[in-house]
Structures are given as structure tokens and as C-alpha cells.
Protein backbone atom coordinates (compact mmCIF):
# COMPACT_ATOMS: atom_id res chain seq x y z
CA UNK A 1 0.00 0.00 0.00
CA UNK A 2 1.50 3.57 -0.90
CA UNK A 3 0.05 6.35 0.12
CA UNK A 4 0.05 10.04 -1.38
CA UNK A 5 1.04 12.38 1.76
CA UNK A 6 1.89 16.18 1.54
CA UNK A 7 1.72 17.26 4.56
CA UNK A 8 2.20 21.21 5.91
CA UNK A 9 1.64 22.82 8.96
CA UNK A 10 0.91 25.92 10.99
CA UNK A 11 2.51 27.22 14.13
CA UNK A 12 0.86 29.74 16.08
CA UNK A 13 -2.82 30.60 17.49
CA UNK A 14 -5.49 29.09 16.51
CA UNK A 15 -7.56 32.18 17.51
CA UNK A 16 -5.62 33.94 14.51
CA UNK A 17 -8.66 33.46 12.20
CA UNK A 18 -6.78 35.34 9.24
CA UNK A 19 -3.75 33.43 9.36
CA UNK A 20 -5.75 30.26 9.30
CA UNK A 21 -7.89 31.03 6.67
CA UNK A 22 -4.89 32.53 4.45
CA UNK A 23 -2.61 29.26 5.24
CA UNK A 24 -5.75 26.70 4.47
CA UNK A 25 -6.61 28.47 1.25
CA UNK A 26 -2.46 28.39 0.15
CA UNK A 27 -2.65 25.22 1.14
CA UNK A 28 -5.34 24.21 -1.54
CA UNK A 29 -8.18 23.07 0.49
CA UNK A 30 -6.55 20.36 2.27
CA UNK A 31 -8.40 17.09 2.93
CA UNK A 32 -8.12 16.75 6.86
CA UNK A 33 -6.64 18.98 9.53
CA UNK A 34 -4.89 17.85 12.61
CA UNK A 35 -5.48 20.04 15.49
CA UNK A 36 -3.22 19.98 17.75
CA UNK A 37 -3.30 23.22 19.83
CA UNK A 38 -3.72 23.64 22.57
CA UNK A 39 -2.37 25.05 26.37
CA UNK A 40 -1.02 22.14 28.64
CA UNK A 41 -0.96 21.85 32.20
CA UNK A 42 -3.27 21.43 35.00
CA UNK A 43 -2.27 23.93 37.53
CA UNK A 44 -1.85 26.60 35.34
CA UNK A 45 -5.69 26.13 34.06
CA UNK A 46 -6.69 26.29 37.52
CA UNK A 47 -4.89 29.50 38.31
CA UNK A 48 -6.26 31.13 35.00
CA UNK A 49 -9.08 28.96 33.13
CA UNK A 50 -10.29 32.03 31.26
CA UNK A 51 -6.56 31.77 29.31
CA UNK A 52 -7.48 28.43 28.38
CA UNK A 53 -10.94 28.54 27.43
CA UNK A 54 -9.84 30.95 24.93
CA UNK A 55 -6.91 28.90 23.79
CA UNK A 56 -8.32 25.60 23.82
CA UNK A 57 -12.24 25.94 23.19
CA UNK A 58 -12.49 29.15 20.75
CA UNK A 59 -9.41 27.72 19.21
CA UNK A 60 -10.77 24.29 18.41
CA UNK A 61 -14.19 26.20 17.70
CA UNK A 62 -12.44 28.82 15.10
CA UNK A 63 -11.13 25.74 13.51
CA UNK A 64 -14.31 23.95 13.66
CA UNK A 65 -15.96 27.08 11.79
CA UNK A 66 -12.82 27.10 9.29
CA UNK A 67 -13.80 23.25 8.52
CA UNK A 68 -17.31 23.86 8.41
CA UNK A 69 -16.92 26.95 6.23
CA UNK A 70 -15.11 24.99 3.59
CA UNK A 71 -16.75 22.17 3.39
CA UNK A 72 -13.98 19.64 4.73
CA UNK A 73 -15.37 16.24 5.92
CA UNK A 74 -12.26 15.34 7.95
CA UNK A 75 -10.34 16.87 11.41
CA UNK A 76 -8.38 14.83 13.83
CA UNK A 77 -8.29 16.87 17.17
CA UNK A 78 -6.12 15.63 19.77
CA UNK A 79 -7.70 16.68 23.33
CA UNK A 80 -5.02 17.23 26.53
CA UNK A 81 -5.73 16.71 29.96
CA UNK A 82 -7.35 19.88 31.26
CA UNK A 83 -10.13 18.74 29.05
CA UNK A 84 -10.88 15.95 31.62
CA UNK A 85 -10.66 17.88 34.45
């Protein structure tokens, strides 16, 4: 089995709705995206959970909207342990 892979990726904020939507339309429409970001940590979301709502959950929501918004059938999102909290 071969497989066909090009893969590219993004550092930075995944609040940065501009940069997203300028990377994923360079990019060509892509076929899945792997989410990734996110704040780590337990303490620290204890001490300021505002910091990682808006990391974390309007993050993963922008990029939710970005998926929806071009029509992409496919995102892998990897959660992190403040999430279970």
C-alpha cells in the first residue's frame, strides 16, 4: 500500500482566524486537519481557566468554523488533559 502524503503545517494561534484562513486556502483546500493546539498543564488552568478557554475551546471552535466553512469532511483533534478535568 503507498500512500500520497503532503503534509504542511501551521505554528501559532489558533484564535488567529486570518492566518488560518490565508494558510488553508495556500494550502489548496486540504483534505483533513490535525489540530493539535492547545495550552497544557493542570495547575496553570486552575490559576487562570479564562486563558485556556480561549486557547483551547475558541481555538478548536475557530477551527471547527474554518472546517465547516469549507466544506472539509475530515479533522483529527487531539484533546489534553485539562479537558478531563
Amino acid at each position: 500500500m503507498s500512500l500520497d502524503v503532503n503534509l504542511k503545517g501551521l505554528s501559532g494561534g489558533s484564535n488567529d482566524l486570518t492566518s488560518i484562513s490565508e494558510y488553508l486556502s495556500e494550502a489548496g483546500g486540504p483534505d483533513l486537519i490535525v489540530h493539535l493546539a492547545a495550552m497544557a498543564g493542570v495547575r496553570p488552568s486552575l490559576v487562570d481557566p479564562a486563558k485556556y478557554v480561549d486557547v483551547d475551546v475558541k481555538g478548536t471552535v475557530n477551527l471547527l468554523e474554518m472546517a465547516r466553512h469549507m466544506k472539509l469532511k475530515k479533522l483529527c483533534l487531539a484533546l489534553l488533559l485539562p479537558f478531563m478535568g
